[in-house]
C-alpha atoms as a PDB file:
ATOM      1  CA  UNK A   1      -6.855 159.898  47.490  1.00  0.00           C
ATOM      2  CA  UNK A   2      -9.404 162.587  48.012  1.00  0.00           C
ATOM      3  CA  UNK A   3     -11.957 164.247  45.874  1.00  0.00           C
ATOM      4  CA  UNK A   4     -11.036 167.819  46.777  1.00  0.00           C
ATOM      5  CA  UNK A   5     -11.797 171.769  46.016  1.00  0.00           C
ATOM      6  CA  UNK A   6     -10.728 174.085  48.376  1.00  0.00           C
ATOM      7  CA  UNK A   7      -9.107 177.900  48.359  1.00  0.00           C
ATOM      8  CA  UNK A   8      -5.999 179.524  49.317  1.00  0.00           C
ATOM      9  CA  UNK A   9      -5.122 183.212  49.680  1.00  0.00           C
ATOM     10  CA  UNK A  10      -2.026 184.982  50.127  1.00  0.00           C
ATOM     11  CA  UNK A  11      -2.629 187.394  53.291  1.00  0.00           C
ATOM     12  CA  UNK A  12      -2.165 190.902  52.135  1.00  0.00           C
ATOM     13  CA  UNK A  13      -3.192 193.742  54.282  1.00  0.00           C
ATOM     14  CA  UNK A  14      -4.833 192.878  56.771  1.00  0.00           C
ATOM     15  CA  UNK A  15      -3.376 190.441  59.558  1.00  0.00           C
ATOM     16  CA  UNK A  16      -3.555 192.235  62.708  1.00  0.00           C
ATOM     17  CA  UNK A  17      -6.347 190.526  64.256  1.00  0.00           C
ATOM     18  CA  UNK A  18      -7.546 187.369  62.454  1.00  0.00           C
ATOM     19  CA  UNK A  19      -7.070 186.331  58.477  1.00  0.00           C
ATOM     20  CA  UNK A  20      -7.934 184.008  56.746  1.00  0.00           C
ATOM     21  CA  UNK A  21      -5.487 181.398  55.300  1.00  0.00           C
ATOM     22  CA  UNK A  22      -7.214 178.688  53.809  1.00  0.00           C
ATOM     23  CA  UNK A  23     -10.429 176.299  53.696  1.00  0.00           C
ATOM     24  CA  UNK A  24     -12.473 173.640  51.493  1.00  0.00           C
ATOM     25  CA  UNK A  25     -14.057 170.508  51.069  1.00  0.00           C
ATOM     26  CA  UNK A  26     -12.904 167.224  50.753  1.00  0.00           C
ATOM     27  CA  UNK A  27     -14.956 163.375  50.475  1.00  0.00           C
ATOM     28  CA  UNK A  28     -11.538 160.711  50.781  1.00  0.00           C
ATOM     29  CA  UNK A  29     -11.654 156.988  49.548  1.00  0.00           C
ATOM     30  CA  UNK A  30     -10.786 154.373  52.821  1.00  0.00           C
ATOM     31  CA  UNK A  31      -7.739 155.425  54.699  1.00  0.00           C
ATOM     32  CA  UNK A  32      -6.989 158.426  53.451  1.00  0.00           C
ATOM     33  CA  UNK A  33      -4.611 159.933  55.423  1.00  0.00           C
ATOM     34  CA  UNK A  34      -2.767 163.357  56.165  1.00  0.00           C
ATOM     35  CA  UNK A  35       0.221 163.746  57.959  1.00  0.00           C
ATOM     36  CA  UNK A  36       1.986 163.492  60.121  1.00  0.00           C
ATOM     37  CA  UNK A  37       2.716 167.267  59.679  1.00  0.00           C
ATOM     38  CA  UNK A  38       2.996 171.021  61.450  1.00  0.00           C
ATOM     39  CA  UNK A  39       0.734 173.687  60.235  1.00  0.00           C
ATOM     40  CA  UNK A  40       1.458 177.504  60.827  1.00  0.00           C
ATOM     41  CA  UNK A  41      -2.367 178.014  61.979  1.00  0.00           C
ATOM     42  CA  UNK A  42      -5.110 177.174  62.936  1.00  0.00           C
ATOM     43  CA  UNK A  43      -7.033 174.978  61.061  1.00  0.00           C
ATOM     44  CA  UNK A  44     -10.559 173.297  62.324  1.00  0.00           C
ATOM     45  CA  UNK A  45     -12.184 170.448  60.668  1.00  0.00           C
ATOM     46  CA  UNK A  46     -16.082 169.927  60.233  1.00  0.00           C
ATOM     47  CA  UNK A  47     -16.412 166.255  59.924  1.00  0.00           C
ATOM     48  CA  UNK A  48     -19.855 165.584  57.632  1.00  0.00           C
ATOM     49  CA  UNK A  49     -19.970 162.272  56.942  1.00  0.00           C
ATOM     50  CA  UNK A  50     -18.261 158.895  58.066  1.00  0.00           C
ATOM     51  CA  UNK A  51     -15.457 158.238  60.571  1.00  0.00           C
ATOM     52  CA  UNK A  52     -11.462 158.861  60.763  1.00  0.00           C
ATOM     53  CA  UNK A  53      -9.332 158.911  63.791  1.00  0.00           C
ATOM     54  CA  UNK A  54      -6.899 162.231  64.896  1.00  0.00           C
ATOM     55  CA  UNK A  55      -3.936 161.606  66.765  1.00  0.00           C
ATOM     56  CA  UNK A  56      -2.258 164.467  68.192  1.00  0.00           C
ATOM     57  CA  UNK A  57      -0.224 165.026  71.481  1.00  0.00           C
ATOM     58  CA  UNK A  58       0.019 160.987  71.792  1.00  0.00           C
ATOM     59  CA  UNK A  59      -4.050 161.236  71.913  1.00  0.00           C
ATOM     60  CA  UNK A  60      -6.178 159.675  69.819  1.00  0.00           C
ATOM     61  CA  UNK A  61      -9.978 160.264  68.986  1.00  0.00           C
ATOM     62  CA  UNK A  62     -11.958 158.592  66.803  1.00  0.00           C
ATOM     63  CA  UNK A  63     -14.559 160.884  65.257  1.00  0.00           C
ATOM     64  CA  UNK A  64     -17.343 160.896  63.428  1.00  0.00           C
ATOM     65  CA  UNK A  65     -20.469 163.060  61.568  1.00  0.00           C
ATOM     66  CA  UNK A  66     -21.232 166.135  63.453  1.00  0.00           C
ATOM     67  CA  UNK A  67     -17.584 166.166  65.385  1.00  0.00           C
ATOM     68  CA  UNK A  68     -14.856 169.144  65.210  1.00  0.00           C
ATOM     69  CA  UNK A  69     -11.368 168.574  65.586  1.00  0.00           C
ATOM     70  CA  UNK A  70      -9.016 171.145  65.800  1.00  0.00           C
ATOM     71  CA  UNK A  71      -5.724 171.315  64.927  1.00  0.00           C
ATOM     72  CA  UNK A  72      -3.006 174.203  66.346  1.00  0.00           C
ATOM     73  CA  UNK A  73      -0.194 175.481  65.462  1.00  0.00           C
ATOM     74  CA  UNK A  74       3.079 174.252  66.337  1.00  0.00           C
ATOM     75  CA  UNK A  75       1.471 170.499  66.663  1.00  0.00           C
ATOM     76  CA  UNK A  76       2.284 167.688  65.167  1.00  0.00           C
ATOM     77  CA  UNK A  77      -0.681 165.758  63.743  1.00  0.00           C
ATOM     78  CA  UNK A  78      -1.949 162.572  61.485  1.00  0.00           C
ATOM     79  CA  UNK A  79      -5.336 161.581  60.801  1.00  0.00           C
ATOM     80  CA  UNK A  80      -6.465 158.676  58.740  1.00  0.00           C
ATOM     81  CA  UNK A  81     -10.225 157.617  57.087  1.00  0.00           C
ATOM     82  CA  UNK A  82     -12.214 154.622  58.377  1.00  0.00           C
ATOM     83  CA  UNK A  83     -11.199 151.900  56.032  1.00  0.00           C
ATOM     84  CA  UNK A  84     -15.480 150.899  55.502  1.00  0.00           C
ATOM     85  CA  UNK A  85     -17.029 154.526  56.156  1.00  0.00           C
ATOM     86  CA  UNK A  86     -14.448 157.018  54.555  1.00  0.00           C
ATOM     87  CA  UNK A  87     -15.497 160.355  56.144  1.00  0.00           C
ATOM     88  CA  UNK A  88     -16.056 163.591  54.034  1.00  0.00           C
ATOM     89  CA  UNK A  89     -14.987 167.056  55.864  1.00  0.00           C
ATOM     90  CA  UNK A  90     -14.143 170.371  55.315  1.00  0.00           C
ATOM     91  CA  UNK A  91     -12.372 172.950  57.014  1.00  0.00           C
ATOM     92  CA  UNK A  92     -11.130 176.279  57.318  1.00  0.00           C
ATOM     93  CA  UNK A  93      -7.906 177.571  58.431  1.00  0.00           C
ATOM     94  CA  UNK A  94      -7.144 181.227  59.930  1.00  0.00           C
ATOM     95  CA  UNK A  95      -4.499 182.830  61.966  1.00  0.00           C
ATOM     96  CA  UNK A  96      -3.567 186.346  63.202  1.00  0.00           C
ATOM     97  CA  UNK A  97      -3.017 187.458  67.137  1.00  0.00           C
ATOM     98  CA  UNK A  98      -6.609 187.291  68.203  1.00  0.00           C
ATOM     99  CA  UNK A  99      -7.258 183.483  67.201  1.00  0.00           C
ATOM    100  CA  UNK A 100      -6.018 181.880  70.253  1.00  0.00           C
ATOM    101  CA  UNK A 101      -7.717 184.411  72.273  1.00  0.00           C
ATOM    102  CA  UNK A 102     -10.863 183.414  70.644  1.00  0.00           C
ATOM    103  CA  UNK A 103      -9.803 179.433  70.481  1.00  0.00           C
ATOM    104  CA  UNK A 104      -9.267 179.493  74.053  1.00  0.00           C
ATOM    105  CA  UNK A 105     -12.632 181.004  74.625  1.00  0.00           C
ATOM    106  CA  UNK A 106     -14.431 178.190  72.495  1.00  0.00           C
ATOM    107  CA  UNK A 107     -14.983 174.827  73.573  1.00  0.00           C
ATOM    108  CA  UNK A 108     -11.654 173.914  72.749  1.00  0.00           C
ATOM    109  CA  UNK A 109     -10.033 175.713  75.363  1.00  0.00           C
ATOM    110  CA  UNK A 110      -6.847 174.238  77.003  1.00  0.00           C
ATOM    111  CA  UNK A 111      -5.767 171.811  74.817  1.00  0.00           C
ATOM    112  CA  UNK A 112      -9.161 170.550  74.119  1.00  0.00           C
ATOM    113  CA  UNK A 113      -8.748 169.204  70.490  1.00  0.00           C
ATOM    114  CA  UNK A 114     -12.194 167.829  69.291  1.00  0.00           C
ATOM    115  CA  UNK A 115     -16.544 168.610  70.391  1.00  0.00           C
ATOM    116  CA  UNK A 116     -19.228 167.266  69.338  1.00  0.00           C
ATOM    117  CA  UNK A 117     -21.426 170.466  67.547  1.00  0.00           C
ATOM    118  CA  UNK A 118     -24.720 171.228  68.276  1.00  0.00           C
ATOM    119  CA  UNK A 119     -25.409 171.762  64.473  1.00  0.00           C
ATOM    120  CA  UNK A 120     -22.982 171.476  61.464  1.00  0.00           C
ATOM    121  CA  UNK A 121     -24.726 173.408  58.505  1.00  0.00           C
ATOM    122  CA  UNK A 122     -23.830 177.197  59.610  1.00  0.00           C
ATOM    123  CA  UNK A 123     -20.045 175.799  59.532  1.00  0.00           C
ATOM    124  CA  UNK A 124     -20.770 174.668  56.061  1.00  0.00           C
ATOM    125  CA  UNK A 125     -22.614 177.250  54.650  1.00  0.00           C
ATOM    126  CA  UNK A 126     -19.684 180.027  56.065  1.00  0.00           C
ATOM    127  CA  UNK A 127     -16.807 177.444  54.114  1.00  0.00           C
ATOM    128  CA  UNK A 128     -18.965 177.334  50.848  1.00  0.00           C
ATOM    129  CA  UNK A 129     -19.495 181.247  50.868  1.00  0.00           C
ATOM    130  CA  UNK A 130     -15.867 181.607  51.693  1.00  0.00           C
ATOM    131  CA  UNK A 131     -15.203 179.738  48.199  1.00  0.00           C
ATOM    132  CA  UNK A 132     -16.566 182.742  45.962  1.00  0.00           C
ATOM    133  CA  UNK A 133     -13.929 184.991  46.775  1.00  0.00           C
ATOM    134  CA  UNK A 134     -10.650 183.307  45.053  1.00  0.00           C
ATOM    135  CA  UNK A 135      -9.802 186.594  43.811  1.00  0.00           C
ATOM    136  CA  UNK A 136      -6.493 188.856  44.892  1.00  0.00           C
ATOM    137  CA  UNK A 137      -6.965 192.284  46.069  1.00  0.00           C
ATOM    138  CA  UNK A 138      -8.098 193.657  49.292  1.00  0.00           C
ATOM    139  CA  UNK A 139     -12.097 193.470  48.448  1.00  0.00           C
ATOM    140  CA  UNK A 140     -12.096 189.683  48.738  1.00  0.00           C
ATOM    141  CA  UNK A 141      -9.870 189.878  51.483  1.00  0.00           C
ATOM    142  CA  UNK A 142     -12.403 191.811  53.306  1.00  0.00           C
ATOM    143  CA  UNK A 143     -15.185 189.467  52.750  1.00  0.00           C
ATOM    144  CA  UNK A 144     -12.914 186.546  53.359  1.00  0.00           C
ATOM    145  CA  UNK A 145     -12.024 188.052  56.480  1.00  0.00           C
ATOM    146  CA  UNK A 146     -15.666 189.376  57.950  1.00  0.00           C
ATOM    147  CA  UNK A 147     -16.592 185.865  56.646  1.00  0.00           C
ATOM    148  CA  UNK A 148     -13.550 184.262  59.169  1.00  0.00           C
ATOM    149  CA  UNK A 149     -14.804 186.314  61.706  1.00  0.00           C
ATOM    150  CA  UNK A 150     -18.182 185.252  61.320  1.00  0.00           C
ATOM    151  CA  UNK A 151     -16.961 181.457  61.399  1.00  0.00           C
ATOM    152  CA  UNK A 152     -15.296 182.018  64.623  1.00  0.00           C
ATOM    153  CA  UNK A 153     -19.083 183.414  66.227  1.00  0.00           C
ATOM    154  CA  UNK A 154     -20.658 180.495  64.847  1.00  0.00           C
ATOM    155  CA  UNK A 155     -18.044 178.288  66.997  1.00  0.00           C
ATOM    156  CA  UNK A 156     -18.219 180.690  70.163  1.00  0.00           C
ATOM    157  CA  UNK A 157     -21.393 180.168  70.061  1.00  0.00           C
ATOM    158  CA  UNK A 158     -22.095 176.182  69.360  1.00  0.00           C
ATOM    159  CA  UNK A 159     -24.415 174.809  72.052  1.00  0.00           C
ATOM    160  CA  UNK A 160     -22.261 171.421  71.592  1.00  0.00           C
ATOM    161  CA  UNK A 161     -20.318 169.475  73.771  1.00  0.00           C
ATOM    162  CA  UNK A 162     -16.596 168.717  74.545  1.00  0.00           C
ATOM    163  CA  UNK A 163     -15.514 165.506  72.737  1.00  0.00           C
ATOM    164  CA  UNK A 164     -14.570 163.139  74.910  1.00  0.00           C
ATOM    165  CA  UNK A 165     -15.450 159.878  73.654  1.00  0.00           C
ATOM    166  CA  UNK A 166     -13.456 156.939  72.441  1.00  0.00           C
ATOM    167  CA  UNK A 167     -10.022 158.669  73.012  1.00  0.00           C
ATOM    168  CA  UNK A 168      -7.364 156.698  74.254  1.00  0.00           C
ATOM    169  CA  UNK A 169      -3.421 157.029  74.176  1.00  0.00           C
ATOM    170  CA  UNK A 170      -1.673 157.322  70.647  1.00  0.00           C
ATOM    171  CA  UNK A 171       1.393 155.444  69.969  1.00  0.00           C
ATOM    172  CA  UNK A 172       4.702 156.715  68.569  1.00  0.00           C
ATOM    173  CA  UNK A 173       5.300 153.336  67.037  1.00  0.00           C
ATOM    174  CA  UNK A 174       2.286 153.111  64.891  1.00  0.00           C
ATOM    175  CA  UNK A 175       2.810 157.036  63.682  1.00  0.00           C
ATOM    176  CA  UNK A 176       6.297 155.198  62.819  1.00  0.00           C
ATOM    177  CA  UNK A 177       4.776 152.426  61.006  1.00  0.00           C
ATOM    178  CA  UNK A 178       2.546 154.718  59.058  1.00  0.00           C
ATOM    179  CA  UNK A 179       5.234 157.304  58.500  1.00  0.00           C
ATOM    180  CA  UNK A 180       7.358 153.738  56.821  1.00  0.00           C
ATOM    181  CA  UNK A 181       4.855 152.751  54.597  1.00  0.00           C
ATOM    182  CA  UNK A 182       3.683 156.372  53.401  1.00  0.00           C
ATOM    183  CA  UNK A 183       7.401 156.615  51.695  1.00  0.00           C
ATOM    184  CA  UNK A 184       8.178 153.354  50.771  1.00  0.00           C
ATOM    185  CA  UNK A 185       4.633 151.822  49.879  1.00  0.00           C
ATOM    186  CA  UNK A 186       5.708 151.287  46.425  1.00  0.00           C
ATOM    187  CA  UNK A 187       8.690 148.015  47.197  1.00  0.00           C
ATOM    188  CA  UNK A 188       8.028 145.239  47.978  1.00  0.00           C
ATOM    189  CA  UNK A 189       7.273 145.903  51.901  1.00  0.00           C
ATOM    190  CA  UNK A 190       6.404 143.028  54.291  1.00  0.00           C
ATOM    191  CA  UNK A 191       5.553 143.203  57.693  1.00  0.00           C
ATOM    192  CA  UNK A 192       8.599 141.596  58.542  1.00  0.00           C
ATOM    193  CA  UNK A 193      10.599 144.397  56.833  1.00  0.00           C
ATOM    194  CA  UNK A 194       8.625 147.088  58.591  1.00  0.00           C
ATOM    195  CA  UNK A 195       9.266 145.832  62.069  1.00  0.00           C
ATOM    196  CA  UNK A 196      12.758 145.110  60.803  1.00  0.00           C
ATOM    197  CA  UNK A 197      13.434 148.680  60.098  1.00  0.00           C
ATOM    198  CA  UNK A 198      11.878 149.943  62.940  1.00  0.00           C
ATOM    199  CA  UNK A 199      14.288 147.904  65.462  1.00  0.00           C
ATOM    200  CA  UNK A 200      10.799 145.780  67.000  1.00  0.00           C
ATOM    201  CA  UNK A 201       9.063 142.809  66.823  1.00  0.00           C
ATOM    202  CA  UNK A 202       6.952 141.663  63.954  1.00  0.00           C
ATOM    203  CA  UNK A 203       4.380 140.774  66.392  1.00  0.00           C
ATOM    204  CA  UNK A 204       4.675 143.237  68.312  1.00  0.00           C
ATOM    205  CA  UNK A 205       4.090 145.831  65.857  1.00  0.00           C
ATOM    206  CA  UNK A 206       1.205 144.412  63.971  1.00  0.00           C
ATOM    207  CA  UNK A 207      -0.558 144.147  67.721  1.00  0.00           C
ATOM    208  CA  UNK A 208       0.248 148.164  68.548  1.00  0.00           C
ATOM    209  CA  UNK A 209      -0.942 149.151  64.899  1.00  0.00           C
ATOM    210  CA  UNK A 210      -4.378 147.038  64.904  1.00  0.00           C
ATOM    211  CA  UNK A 211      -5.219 148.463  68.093  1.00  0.00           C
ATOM    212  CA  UNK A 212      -4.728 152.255  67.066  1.00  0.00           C
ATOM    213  CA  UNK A 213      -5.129 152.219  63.587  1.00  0.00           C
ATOM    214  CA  UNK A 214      -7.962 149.366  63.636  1.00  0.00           C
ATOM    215  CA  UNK A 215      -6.887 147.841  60.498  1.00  0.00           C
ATOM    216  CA  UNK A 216      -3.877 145.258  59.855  1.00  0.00           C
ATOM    217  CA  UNK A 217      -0.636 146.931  58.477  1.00  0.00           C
ATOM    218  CA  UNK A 218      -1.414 144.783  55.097  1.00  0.00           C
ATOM    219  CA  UNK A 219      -4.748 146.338  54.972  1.00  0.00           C
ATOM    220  CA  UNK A 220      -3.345 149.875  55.515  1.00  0.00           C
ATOM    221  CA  UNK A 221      -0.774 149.345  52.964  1.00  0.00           C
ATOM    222  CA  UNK A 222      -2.853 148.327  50.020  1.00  0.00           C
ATOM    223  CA  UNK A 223      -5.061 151.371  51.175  1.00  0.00           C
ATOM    224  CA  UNK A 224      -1.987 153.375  50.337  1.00  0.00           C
ATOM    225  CA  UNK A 225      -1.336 152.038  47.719  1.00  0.00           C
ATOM    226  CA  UNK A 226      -4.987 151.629  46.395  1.00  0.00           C
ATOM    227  CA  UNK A 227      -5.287 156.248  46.954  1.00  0.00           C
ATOM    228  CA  UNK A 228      -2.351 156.752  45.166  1.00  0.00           C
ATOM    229  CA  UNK A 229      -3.297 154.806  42.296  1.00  0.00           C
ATOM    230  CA  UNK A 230      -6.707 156.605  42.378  1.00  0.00           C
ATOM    231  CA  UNK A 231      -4.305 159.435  42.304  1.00  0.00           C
ATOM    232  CA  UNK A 232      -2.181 158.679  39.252  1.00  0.00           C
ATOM    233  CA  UNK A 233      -5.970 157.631  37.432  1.00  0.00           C
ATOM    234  CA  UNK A 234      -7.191 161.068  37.850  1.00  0.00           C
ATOM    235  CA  UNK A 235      -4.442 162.924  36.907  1.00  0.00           C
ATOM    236  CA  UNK A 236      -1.941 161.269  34.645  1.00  0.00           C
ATOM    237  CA  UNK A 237      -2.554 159.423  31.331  1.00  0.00           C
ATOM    238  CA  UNK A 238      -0.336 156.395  32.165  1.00  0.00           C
ATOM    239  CA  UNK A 239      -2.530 152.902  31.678  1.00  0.00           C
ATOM    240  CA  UNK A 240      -3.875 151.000  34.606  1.00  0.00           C
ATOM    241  CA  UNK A 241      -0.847 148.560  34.366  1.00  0.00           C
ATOM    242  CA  UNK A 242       1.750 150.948  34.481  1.00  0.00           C
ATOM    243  CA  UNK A 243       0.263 152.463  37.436  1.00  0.00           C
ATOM    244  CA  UNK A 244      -0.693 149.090  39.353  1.00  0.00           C
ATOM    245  CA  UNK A 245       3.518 148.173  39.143  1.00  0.00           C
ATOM    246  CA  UNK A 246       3.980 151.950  39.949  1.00  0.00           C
ATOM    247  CA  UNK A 247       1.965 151.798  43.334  1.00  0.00           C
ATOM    248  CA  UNK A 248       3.547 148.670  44.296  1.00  0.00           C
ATOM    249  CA  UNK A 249       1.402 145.591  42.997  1.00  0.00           C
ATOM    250  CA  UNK A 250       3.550 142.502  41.045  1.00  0.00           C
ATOM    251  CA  UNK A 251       0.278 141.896  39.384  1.00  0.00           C
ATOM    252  CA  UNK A 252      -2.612 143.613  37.088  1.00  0.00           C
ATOM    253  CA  UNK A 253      -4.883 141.007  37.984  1.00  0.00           C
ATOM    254  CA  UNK A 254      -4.695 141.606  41.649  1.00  0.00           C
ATOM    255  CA  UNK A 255      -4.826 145.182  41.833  1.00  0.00           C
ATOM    256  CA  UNK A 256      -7.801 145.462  39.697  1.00  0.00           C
ATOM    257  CA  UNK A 257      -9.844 143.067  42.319  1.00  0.00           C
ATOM    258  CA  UNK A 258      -8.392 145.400  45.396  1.00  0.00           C
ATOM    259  CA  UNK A 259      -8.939 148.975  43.892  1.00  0.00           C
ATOM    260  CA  UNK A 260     -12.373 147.644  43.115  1.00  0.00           C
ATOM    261  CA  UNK A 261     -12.687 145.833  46.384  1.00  0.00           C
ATOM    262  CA  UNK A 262     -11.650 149.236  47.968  1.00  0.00           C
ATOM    263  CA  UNK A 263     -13.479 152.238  45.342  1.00  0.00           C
ATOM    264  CA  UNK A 264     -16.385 150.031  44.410  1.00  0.00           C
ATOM    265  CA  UNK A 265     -15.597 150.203  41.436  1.00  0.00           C
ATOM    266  CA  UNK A 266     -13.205 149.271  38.573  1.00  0.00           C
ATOM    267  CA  UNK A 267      -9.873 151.563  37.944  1.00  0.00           C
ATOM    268  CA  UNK A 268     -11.262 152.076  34.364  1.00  0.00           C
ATOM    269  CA  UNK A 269     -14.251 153.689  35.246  1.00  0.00           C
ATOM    270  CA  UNK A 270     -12.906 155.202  38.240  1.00  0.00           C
ATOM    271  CA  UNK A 271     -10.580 157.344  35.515  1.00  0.00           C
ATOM    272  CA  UNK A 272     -13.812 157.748  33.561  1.00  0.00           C
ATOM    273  CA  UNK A 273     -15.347 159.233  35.796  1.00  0.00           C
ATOM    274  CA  UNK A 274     -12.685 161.571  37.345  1.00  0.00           C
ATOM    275  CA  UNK A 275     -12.115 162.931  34.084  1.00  0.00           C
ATOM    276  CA  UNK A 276     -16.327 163.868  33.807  1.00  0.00           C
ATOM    277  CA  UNK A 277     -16.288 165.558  37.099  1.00  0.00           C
ATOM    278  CA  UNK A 278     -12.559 167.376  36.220  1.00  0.00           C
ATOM    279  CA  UNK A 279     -14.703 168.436  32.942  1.00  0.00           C
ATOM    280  CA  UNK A 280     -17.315 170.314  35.339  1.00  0.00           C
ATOM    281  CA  UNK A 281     -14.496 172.092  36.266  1.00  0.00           C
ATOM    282  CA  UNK A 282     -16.124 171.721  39.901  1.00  0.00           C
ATOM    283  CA  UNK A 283     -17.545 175.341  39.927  1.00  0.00           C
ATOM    284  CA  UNK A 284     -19.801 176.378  43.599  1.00  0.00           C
ATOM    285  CA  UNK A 285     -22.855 175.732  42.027  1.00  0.00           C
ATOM    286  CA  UNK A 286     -21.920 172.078  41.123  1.00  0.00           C
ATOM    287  CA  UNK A 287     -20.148 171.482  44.409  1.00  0.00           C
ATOM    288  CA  UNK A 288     -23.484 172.628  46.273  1.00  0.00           C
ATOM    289  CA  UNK A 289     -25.562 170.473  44.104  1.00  0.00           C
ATOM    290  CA  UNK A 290     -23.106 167.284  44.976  1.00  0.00           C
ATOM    291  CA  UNK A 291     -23.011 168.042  48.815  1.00  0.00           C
ATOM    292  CA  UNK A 292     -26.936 168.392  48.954  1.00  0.00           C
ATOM    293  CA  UNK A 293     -27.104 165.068  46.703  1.00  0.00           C
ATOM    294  CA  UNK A 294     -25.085 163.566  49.579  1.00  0.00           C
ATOM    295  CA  UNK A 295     -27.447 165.017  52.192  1.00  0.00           C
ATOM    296  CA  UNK A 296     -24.504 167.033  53.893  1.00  0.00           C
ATOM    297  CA  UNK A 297     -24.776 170.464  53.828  1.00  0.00           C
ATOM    298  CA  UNK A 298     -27.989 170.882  56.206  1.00  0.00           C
ATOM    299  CA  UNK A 299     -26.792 167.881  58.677  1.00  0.00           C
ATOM    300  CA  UNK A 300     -26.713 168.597  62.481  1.00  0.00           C
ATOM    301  CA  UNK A 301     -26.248 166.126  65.009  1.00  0.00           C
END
């Protein structure tokens, strides 16, 4: 689960250099994940607060405030929150025939995939802008556009360095393991059942998924379980015990100790207080206020 706002446009006129597709802001409860999935462009993440790990081309990077990580198109990639620091990020995504020109001229040049910036706030400041124009026609697609363009100067021209720490070699298996539990995290799943249905040993498997996931595949899996409760809180009206059996838990009284245990707080208030922000309707000015509250939007490392 993720609190989220972001934009989308529809490219209409102009895509003959760069456009842009997509971009926002998101702060995601422990081990959020994404993926595994293939975009169609380019998308580059701004990571502002706490720590997640990106795996891509068997690679993985653990990252933290201040880092970029990039992701191309064509690639398949997964990326996952710490389970004790959570990270918040946003990103923008753009496209056209001029962006790997420009990509390859950055610091992520051949198949460099994260840096460490030399200052995070101009990134920020270009995604928030970026959020005024939500509306269709070719005006905001201008601005949206210049304001792409812009974006892409600001990386050109980061002082920062190529990201090279803590990477190490990303296994196939634990992608597997993770890909298992996202779609069945709602049976009754044991380790045993995992490794059963992915031909290996139980042993085996839990050793390969500590090591690149740095959590136990029980603790990952009531982290699934525990964001897509969050996720049936905020946005359905069914009670906390209907969605505790829904996510996968046999009991009411152990699922309200581990989504509290994992949010901080109880899955009653968690709903309450979903529903005030949703009632704020999360306009710019509101999201500016909450990202300066959080000491985020001037950071630079």
């Amino acid at each position: 689960m993720e609190q989220a706002i972001f934009l989308k446009k529809e490219r209409q006129e102009l895509a003959k250099g760069c456009y842009f597709d997509f971009c926002g802001f998101s702060k995601t409860l422990p081990y959020h994940s994404f993926g595994p999935a293939i975009r169609q462009d380019y998308v580059l993440h701004v990571v502002m607060e706490g720590k997640g790990t990106y795996h891509v081309k068997e690679q993985q990077y653990q990252l933290q405030k201040g880092d970029l990580f990039l992701i191309r198109p064509g690639d398949s990639t997964f990326y996952l929150a710490d389970g004790e620091e959570p990270w918040v990020y946003c990103w923008l995504s753009f496209g056209g025939p001029l962006a790997k020109e420009i990509i390859e001229r950055s610091l992520f040049k051949e198949d460099q995939y994260t840096m460490v910036s030399a200052g995070i706030s101009a990134y920020i400041d270009i995604i928030l802008d970026c959020l005024h124009y939500s509306q269709d026609g070719l005006a905001d697609e201008l601005e949206l556009t210049a304001l792409t363009y812009r974006f892409l100067s600001v990386l050109l021209k980061d002082g920062g360095k190529i990201g090279l720490g803590n990477q190490k070699v990303s296994s196939p298996l634990a992608i597997e393991a993770v890909k298992y539990i996202e779609e069945h995290y709602p049976e009754n799943l044991t380790v045993e059942e995992i490794a059963r249905q992915l031909s290996v040993n139980r042993s085996h498997l839990s050793r390969v998924f500590k090591n690149q996931l740095g959590t136990s595949i029980k603790e990952y899996l009531i982290g699934v379980r525990i964001n897509r409760a969050a996720f049936l809180l905020s946005l359905t009206d069914d009670s906390v015990e209907s969605i505790a059996y829904q996510v996968g838990f046999n009991s009411l009284v152990v699922f309200s100790r581990m989504f509290k245990k994992t949010t901080g707080e109880t899955a009653t208030n968690y709903r309450k207080r979903m529903k005030n922000e949703a009632s704020k309707n999360l306009s710019l000015g509101a999201l500016k206020k909450e990202l300066e509250e959080q000491e985020i939007v001037s950071w630079s490392t």
